[in-house]
PDB file of N, CA and C in Angstrom:
ATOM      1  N   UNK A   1     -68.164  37.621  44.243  1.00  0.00           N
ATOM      2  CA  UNK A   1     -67.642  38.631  43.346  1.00  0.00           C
ATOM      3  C   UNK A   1     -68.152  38.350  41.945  1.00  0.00           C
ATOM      4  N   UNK A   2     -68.371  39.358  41.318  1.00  0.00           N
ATOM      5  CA  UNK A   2     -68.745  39.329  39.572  1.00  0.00           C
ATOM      6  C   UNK A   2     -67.617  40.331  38.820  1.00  0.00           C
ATOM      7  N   UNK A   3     -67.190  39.412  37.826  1.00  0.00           N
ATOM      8  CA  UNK A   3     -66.929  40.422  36.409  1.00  0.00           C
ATOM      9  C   UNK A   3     -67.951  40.978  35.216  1.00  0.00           C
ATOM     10  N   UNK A   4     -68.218  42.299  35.574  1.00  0.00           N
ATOM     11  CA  UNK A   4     -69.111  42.616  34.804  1.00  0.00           C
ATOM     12  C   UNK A   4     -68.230  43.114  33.406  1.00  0.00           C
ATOM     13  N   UNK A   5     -68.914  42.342  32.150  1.00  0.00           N
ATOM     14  CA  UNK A   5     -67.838  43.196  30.819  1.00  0.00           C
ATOM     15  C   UNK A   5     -68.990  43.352  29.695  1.00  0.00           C
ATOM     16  N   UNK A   6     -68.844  45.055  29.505  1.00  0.00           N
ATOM     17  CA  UNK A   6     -69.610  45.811  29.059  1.00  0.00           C
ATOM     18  C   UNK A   6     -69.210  45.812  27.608  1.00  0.00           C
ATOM     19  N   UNK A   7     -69.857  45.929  26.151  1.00  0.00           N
ATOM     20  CA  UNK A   7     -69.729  45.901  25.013  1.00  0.00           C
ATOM     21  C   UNK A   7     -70.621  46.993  24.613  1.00  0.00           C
ATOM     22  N   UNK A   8     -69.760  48.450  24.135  1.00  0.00           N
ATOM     23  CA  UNK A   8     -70.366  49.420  23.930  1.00  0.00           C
ATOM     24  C   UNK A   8     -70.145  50.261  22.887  1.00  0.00           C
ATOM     25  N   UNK A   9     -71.167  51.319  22.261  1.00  0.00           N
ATOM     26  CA  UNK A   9     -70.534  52.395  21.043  1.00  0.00           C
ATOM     27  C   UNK A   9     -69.326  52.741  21.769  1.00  0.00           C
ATOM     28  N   UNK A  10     -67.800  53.006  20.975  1.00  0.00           N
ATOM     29  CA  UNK A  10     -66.512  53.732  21.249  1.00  0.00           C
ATOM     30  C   UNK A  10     -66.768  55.211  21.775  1.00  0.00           C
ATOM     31  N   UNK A  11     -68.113  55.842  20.749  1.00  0.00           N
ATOM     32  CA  UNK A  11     -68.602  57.006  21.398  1.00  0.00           C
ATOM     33  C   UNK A  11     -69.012  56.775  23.074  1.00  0.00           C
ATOM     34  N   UNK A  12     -69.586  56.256  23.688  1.00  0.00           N
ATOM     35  CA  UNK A  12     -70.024  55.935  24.547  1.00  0.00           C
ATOM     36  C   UNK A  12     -69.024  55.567  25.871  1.00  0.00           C
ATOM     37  N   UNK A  13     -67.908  55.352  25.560  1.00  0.00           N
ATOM     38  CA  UNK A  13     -66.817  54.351  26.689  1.00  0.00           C
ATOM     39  C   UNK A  13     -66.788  55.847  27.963  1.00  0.00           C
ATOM     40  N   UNK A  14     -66.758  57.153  27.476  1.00  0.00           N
ATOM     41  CA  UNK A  14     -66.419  57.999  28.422  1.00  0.00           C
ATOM     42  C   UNK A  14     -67.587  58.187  29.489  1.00  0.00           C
ATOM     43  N   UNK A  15     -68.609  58.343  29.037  1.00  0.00           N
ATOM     44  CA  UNK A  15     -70.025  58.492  29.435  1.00  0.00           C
ATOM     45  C   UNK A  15     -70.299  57.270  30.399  1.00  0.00           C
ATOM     46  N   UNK A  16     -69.877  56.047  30.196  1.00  0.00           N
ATOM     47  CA  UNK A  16     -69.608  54.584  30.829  1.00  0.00           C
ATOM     48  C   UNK A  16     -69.095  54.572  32.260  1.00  0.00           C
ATOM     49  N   UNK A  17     -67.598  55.055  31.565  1.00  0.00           N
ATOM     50  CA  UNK A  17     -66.426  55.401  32.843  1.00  0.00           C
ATOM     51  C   UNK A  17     -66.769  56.153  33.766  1.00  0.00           C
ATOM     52  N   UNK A  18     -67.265  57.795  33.514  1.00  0.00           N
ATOM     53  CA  UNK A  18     -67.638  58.282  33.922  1.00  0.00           C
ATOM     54  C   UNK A  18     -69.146  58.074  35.217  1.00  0.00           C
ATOM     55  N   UNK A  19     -69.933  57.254  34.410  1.00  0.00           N
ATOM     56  CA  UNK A  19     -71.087  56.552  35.548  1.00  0.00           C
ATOM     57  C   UNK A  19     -70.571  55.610  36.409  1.00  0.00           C
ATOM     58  N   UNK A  20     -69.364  55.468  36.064  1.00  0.00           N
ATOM     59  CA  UNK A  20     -69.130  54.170  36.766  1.00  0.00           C
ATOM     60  C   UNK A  20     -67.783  54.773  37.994  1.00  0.00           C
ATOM     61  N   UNK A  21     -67.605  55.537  37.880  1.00  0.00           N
ATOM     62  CA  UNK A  21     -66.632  56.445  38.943  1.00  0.00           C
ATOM     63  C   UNK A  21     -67.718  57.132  39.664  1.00  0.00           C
ATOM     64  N   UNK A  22     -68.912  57.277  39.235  1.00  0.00           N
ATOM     65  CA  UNK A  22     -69.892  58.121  40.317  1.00  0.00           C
ATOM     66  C   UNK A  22     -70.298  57.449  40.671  1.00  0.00           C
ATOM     67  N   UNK A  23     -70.488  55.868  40.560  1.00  0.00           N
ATOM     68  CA  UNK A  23     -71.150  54.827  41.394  1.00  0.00           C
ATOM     69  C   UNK A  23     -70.188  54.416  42.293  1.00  0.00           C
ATOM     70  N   UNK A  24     -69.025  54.473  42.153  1.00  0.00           N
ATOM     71  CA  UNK A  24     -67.728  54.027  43.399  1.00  0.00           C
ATOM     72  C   UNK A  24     -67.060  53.396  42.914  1.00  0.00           C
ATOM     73  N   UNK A  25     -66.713  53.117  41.312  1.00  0.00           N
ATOM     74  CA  UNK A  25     -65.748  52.211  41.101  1.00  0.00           C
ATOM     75  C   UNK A  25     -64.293  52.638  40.822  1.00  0.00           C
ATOM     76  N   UNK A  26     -63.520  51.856  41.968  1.00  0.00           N
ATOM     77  CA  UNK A  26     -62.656  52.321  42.087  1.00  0.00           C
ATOM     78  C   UNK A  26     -61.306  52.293  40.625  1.00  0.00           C
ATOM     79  N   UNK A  27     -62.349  51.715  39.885  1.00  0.00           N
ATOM     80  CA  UNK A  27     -61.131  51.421  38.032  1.00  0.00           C
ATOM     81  C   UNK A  27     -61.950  51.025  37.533  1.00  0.00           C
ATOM     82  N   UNK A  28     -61.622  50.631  36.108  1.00  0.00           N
ATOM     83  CA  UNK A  28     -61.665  49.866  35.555  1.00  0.00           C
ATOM     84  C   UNK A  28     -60.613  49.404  34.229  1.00  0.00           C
ATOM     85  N   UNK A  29     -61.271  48.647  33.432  1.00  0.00           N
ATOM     86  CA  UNK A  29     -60.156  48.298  32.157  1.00  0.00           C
ATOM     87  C   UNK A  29     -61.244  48.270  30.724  1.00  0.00           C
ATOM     88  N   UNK A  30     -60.189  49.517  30.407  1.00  0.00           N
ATOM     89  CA  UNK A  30     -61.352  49.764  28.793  1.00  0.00           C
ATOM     90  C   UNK A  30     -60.477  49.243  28.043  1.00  0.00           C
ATOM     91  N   UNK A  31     -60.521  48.670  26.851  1.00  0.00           N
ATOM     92  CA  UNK A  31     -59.939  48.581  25.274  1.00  0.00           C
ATOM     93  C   UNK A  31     -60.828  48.621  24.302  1.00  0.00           C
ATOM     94  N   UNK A  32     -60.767  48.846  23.338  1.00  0.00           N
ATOM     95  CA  UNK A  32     -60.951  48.810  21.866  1.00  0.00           C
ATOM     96  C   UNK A  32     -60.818  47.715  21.238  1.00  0.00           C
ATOM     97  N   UNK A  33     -62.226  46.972  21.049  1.00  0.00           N
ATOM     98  CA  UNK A  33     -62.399  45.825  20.285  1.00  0.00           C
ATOM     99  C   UNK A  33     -62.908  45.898  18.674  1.00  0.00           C
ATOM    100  N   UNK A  34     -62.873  45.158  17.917  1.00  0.00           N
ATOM    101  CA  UNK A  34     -63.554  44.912  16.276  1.00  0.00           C
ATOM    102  C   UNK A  34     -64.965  43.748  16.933  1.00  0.00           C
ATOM    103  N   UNK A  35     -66.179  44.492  16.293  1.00  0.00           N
ATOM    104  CA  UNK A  35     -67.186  43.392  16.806  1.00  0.00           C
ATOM    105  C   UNK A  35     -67.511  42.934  15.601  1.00  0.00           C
ATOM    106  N   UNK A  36     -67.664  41.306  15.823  1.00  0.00           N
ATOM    107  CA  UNK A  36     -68.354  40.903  14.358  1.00  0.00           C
ATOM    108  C   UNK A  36     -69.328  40.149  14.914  1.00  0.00           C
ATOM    109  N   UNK A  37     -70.597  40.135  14.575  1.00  0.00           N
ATOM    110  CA  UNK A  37     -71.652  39.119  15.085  1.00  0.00           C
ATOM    111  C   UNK A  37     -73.109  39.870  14.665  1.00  0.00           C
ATOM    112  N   UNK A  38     -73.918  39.863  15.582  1.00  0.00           N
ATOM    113  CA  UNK A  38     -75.278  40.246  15.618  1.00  0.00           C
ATOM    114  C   UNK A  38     -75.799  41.377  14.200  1.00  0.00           C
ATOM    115  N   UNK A  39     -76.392  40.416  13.339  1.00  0.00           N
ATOM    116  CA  UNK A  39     -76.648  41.791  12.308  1.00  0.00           C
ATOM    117  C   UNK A  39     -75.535  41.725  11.051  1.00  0.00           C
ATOM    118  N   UNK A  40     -75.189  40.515  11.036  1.00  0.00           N
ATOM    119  CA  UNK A  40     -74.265  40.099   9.941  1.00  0.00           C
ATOM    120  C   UNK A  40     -75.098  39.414   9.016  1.00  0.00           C
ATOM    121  N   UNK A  41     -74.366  38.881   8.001  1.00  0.00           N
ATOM    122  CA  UNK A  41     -75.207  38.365   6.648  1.00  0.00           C
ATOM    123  C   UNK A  41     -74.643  37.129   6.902  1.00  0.00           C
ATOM    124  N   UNK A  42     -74.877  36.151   7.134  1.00  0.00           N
ATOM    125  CA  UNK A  42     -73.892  34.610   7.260  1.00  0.00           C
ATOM    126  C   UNK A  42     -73.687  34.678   5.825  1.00  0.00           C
ATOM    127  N   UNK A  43     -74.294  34.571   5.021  1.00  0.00           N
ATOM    128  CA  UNK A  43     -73.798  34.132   3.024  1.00  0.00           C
ATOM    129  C   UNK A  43     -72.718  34.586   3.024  1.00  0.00           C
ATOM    130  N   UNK A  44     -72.614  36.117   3.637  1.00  0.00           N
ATOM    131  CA  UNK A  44     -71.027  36.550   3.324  1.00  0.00           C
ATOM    132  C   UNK A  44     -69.877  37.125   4.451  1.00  0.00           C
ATOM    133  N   UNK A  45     -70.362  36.160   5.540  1.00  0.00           N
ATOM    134  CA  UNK A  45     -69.009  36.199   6.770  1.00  0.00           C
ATOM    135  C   UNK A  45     -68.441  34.997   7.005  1.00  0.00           C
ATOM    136  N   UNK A  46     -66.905  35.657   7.346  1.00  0.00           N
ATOM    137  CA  UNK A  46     -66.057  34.500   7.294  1.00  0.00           C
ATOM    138  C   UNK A  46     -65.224  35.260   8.406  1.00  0.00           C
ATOM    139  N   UNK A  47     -64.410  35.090   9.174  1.00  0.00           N
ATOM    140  CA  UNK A  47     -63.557  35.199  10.036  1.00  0.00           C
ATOM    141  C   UNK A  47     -62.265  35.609   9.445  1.00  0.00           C
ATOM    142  N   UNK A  48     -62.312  35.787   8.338  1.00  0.00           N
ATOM    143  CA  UNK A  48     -60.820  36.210   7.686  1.00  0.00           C
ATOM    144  C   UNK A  48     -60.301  37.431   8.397  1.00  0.00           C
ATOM    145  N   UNK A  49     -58.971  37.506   8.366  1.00  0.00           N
ATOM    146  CA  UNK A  49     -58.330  38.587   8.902  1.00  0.00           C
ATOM    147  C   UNK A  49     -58.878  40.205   8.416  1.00  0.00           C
ATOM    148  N   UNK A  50     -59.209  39.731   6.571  1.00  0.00           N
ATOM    149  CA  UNK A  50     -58.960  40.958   6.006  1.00  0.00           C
ATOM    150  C   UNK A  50     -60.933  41.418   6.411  1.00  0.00           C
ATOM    151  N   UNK A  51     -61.625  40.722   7.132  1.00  0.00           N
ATOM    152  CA  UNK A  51     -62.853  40.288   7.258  1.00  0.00           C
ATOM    153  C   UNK A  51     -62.965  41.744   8.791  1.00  0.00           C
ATOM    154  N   UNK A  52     -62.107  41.270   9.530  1.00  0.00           N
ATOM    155  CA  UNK A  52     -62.344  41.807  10.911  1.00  0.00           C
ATOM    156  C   UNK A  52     -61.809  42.956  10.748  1.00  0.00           C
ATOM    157  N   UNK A  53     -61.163  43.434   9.667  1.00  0.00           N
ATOM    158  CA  UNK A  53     -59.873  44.752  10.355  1.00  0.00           C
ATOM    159  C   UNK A  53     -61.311  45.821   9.548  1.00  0.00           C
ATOM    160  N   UNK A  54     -62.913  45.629   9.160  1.00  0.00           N
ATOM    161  CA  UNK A  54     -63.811  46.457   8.784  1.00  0.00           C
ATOM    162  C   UNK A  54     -64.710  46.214   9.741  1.00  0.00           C
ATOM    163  N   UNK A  55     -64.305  45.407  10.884  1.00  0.00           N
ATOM    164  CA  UNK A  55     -65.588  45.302  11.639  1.00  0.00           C
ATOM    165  C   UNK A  55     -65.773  46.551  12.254  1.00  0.00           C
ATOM    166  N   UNK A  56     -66.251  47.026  12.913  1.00  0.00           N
ATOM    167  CA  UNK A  56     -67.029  48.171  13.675  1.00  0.00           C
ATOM    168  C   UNK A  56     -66.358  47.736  14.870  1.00  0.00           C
ATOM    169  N   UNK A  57     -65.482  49.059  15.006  1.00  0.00           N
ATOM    170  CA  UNK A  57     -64.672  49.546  16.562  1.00  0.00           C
ATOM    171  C   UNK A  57     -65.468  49.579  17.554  1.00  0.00           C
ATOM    172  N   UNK A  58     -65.451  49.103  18.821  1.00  0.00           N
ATOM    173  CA  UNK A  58     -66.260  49.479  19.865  1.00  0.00           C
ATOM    174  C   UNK A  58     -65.918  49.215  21.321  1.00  0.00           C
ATOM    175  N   UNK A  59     -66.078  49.601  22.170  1.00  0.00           N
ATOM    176  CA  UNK A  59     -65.078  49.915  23.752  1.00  0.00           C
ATOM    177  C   UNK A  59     -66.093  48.429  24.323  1.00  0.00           C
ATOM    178  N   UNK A  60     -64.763  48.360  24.756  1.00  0.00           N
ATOM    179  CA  UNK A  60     -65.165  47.086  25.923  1.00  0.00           C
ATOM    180  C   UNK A  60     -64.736  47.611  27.076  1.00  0.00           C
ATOM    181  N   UNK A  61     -65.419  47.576  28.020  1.00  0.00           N
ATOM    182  CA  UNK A  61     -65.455  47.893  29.821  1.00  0.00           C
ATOM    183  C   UNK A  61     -65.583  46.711  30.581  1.00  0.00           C
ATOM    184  N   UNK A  62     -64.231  46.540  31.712  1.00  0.00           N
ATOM    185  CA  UNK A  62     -64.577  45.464  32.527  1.00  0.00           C
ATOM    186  C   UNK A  62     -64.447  46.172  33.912  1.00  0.00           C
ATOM    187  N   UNK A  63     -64.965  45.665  34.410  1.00  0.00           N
ATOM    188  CA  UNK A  63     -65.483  45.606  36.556  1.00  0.00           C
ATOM    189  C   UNK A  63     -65.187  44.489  36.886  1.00  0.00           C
ATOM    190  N   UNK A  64     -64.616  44.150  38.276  1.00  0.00           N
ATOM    191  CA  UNK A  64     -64.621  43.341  38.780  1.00  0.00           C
ATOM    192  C   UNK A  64     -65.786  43.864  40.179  1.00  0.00           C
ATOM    193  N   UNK A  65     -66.638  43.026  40.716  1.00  0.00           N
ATOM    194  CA  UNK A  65     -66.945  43.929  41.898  1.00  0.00           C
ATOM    195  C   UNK A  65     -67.881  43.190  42.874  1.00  0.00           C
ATOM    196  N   UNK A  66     -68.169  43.378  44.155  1.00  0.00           N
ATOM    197  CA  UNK A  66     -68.306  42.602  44.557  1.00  0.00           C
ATOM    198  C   UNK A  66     -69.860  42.179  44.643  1.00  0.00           C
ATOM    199  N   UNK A  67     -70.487  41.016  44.682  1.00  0.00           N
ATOM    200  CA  UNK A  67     -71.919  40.686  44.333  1.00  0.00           C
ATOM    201  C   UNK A  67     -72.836  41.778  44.356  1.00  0.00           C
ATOM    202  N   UNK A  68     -73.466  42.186  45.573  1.00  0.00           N
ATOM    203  CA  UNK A  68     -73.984  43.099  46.226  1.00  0.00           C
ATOM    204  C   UNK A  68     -73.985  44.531  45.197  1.00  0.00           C
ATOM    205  N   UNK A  69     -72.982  44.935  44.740  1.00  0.00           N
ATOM    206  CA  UNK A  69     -72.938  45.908  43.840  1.00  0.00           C
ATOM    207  C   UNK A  69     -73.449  45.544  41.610  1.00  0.00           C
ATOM    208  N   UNK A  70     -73.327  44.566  41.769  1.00  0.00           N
ATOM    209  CA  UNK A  70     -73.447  44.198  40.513  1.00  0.00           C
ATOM    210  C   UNK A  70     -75.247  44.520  39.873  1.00  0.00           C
ATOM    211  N   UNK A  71     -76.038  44.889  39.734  1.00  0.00           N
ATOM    212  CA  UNK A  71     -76.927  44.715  39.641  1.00  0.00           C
ATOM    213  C   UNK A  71     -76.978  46.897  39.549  1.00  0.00           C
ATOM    214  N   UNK A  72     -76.455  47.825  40.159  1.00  0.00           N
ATOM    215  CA  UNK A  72     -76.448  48.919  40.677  1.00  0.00           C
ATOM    216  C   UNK A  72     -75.625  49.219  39.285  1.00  0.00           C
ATOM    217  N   UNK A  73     -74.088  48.510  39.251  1.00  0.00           N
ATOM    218  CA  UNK A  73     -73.418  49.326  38.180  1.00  0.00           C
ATOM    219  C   UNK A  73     -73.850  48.423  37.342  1.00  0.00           C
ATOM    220  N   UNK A  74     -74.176  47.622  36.552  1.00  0.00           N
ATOM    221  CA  UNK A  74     -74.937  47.189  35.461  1.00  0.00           C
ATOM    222  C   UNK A  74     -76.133  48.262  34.936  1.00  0.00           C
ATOM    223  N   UNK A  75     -76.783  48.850  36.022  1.00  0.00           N
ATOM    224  CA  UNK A  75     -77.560  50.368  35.616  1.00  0.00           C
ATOM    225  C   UNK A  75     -77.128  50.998  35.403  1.00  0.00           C
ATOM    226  N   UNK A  76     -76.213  51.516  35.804  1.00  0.00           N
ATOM    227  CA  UNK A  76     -74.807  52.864  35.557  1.00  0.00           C
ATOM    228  C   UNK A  76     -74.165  52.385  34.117  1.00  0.00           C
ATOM    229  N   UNK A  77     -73.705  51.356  33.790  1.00  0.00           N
ATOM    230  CA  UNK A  77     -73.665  51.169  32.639  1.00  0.00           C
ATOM    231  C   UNK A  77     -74.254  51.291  31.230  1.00  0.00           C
ATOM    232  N   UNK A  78     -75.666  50.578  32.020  1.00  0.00           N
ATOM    233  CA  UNK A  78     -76.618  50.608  30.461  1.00  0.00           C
ATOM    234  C   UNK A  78     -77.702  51.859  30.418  1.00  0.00           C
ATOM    235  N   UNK A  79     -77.711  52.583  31.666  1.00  0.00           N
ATOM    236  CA  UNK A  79     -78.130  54.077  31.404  1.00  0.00           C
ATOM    237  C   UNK A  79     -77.353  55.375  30.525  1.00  0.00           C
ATOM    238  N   UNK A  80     -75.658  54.905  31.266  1.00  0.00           N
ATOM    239  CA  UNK A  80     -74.462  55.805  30.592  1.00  0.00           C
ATOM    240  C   UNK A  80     -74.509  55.221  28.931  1.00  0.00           C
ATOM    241  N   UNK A  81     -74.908  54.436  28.548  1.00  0.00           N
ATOM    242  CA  UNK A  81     -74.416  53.777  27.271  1.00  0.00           C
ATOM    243  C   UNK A  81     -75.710  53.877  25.920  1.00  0.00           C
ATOM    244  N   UNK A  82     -77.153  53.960  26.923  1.00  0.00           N
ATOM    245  CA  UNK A  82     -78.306  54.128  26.336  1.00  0.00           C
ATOM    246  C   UNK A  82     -78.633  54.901  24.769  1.00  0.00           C
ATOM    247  N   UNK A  83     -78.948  55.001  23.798  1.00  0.00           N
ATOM    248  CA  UNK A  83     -78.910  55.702  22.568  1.00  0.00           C
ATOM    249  C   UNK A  83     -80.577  55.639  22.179  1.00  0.00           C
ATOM    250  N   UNK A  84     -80.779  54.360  22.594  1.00  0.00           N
ATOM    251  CA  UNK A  84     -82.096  53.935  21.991  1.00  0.00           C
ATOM    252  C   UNK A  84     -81.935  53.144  20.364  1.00  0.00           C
ATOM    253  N   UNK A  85     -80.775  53.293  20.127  1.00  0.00           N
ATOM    254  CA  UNK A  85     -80.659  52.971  18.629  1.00  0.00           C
ATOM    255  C   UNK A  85     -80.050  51.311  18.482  1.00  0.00           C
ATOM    256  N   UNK A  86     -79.829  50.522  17.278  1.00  0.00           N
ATOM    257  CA  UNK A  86     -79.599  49.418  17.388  1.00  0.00           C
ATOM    258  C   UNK A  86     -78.216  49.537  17.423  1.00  0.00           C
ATOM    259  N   UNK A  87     -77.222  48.641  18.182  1.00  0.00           N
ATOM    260  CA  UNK A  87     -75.727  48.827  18.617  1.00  0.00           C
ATOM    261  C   UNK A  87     -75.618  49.321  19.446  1.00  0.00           C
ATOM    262  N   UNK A  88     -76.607  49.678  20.429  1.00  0.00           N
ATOM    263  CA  UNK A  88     -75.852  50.280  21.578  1.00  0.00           C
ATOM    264  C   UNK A  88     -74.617  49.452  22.433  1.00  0.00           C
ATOM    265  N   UNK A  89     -75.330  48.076  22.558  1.00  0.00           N
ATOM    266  CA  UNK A  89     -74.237  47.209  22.883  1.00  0.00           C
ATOM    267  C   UNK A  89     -74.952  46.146  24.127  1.00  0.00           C
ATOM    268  N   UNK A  90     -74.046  45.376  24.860  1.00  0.00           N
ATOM    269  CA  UNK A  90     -74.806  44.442  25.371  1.00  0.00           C
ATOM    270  C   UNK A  90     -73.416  44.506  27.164  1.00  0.00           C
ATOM    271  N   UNK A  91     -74.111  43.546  27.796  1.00  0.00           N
ATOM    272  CA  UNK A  91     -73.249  43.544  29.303  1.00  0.00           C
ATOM    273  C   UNK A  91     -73.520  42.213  29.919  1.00  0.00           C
ATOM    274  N   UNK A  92     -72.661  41.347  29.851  1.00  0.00           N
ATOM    275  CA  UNK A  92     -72.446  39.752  30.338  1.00  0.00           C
ATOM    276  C   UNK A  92     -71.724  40.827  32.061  1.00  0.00           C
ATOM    277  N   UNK A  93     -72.351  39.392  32.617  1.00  0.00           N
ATOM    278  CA  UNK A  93     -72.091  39.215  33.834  1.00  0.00           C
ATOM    279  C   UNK A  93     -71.403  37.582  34.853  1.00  0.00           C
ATOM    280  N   UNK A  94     -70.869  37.701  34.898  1.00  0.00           N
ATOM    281  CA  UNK A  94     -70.263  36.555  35.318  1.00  0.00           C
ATOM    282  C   UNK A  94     -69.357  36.476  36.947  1.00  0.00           C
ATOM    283  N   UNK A  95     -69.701  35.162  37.456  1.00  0.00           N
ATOM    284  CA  UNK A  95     -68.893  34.879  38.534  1.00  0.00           C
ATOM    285  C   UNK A  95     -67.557  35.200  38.530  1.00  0.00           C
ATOM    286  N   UNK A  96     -66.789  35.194  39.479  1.00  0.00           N
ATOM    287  CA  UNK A  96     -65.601  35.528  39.964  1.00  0.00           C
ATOM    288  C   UNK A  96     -65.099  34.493  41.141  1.00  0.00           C
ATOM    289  N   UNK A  97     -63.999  33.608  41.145  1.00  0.00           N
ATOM    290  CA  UNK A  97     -64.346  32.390  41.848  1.00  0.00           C
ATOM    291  C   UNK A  97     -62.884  33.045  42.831  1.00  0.00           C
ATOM    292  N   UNK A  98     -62.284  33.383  42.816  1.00  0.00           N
ATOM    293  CA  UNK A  98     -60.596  34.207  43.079  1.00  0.00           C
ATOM    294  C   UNK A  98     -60.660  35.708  42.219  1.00  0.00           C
ATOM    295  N   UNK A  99     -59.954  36.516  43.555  1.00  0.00           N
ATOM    296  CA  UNK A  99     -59.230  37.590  43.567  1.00  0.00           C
ATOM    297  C   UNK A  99     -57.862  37.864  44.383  1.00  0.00           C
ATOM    298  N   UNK A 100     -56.638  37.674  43.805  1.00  0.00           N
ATOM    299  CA  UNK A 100     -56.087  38.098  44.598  1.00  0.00           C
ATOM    300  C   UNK A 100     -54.762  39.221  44.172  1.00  0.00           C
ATOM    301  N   UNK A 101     -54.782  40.191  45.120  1.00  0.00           N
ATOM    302  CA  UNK A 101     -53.958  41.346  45.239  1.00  0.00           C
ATOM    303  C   UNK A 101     -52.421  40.994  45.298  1.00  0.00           C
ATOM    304  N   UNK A 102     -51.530  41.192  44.338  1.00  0.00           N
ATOM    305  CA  UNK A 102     -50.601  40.802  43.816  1.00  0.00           C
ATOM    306  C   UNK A 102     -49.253  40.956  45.349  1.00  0.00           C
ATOM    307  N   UNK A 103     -49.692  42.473  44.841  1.00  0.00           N
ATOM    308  CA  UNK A 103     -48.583  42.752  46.162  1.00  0.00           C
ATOM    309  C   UNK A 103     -48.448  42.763  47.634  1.00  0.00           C
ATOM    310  N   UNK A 104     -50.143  42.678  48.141  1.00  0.00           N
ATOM    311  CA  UNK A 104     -50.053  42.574  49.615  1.00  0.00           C
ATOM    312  C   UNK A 104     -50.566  41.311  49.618  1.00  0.00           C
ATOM    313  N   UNK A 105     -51.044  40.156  48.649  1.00  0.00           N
ATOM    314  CA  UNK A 105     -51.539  39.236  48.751  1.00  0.00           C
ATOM    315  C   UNK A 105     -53.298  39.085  49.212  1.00  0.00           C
ATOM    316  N   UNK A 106     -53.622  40.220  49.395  1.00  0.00           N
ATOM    317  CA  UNK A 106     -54.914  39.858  49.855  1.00  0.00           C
ATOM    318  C   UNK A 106     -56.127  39.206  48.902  1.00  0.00           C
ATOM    319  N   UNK A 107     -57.074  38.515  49.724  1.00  0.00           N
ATOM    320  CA  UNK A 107     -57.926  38.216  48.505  1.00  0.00           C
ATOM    321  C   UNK A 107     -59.311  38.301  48.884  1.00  0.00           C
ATOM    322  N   UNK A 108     -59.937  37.622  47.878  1.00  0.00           N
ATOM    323  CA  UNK A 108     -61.489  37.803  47.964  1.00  0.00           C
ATOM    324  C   UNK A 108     -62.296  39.660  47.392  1.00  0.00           C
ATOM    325  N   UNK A 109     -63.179  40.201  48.256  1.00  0.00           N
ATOM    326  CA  UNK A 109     -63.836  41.104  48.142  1.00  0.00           C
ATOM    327  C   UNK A 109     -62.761  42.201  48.620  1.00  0.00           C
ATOM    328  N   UNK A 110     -61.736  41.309  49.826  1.00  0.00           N
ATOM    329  CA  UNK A 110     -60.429  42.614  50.380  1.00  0.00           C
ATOM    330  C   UNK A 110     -59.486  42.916  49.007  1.00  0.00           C
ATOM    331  N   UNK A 111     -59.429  42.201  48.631  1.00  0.00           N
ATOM    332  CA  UNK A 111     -58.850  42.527  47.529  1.00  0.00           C
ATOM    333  C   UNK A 111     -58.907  43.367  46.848  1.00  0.00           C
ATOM    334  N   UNK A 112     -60.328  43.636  46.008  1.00  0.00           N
ATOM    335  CA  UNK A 112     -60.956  44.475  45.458  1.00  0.00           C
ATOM    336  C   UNK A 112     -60.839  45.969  45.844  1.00  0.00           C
ATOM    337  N   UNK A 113     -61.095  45.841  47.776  1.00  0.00           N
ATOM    338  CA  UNK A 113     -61.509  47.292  48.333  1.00  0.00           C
ATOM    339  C   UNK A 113     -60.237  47.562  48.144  1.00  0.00           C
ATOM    340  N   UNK A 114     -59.258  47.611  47.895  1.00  0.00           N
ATOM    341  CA  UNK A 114     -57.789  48.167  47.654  1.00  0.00           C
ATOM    342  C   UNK A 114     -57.238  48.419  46.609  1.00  0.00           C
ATOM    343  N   UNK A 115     -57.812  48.196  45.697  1.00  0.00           N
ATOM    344  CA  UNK A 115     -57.242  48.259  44.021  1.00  0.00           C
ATOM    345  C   UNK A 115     -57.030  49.525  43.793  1.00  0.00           C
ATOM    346  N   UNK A 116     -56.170  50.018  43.347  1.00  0.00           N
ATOM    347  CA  UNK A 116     -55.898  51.649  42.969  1.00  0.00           C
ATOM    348  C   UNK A 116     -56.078  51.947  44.021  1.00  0.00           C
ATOM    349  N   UNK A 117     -55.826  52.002  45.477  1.00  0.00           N
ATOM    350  CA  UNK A 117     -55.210  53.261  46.601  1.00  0.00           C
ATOM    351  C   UNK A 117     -54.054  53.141  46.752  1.00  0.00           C
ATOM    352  N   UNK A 118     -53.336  54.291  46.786  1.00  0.00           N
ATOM    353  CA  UNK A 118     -52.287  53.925  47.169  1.00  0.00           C
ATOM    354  C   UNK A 118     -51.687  53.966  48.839  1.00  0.00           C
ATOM    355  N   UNK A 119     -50.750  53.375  49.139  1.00  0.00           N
ATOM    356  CA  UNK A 119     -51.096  52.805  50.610  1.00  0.00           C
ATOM    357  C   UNK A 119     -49.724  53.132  50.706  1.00  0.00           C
TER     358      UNK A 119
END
């Protein structure tokens, strides 16, 4: 299994979701992050509170999903998200070592195939 977590324009999160429900995913989990990093001035960044609340809003998208698919919606992602311009955003990919389904207990990849149906 992989967690794929997508860092994208806020414009962009619907266009995301949207590719990513036509590829088969059965959810996901968006929020609204402050990005500070890439394209900063170090002389004048600091981590201060009053520092981040001007950073630049931007949607974070996570997947959980299972190997085999990761590589498919990582395209669905960075096609839906594409601008050509600088900021479009970036997509870490990472292992998944445990999944398990709260209420019927299941785990692994079964896990996954059940998320949001209701049963």
């Amino acid at each position: 299994m992989r967690q794929i977590k997508a860092f994208v324009r806020s414009g962009a999160v619907d266009q995301v979701v949207r590719a990513l429900e036509a590829a088969g995913v059965p959810g996901v989990t968006v929020s609204t992050v402050h990005g500070v990093g890439y394209g900063y001035e170090p002389e004048h960044f600091t981590l201060a509170p009053r520092d981040v609340a001007h950073a630049p809003r931007i949607g974070k998208v996570e997947v959980v999903c299972r190997a085999q698919d990761t590589d498919r919606l990582v395209r669905a992602i960075a096609d839906a998200a594409r601008s050509g311009l600088a900021g479009d955003g970036i997509v870490y990919v990472a292992p998944v070592e445990r999944a398990v389904k709260v209420r019927t207990g299941e785990e692994g990849p079964q896990a996954l195939a059940t998320l949001g149906r209701q049963e």
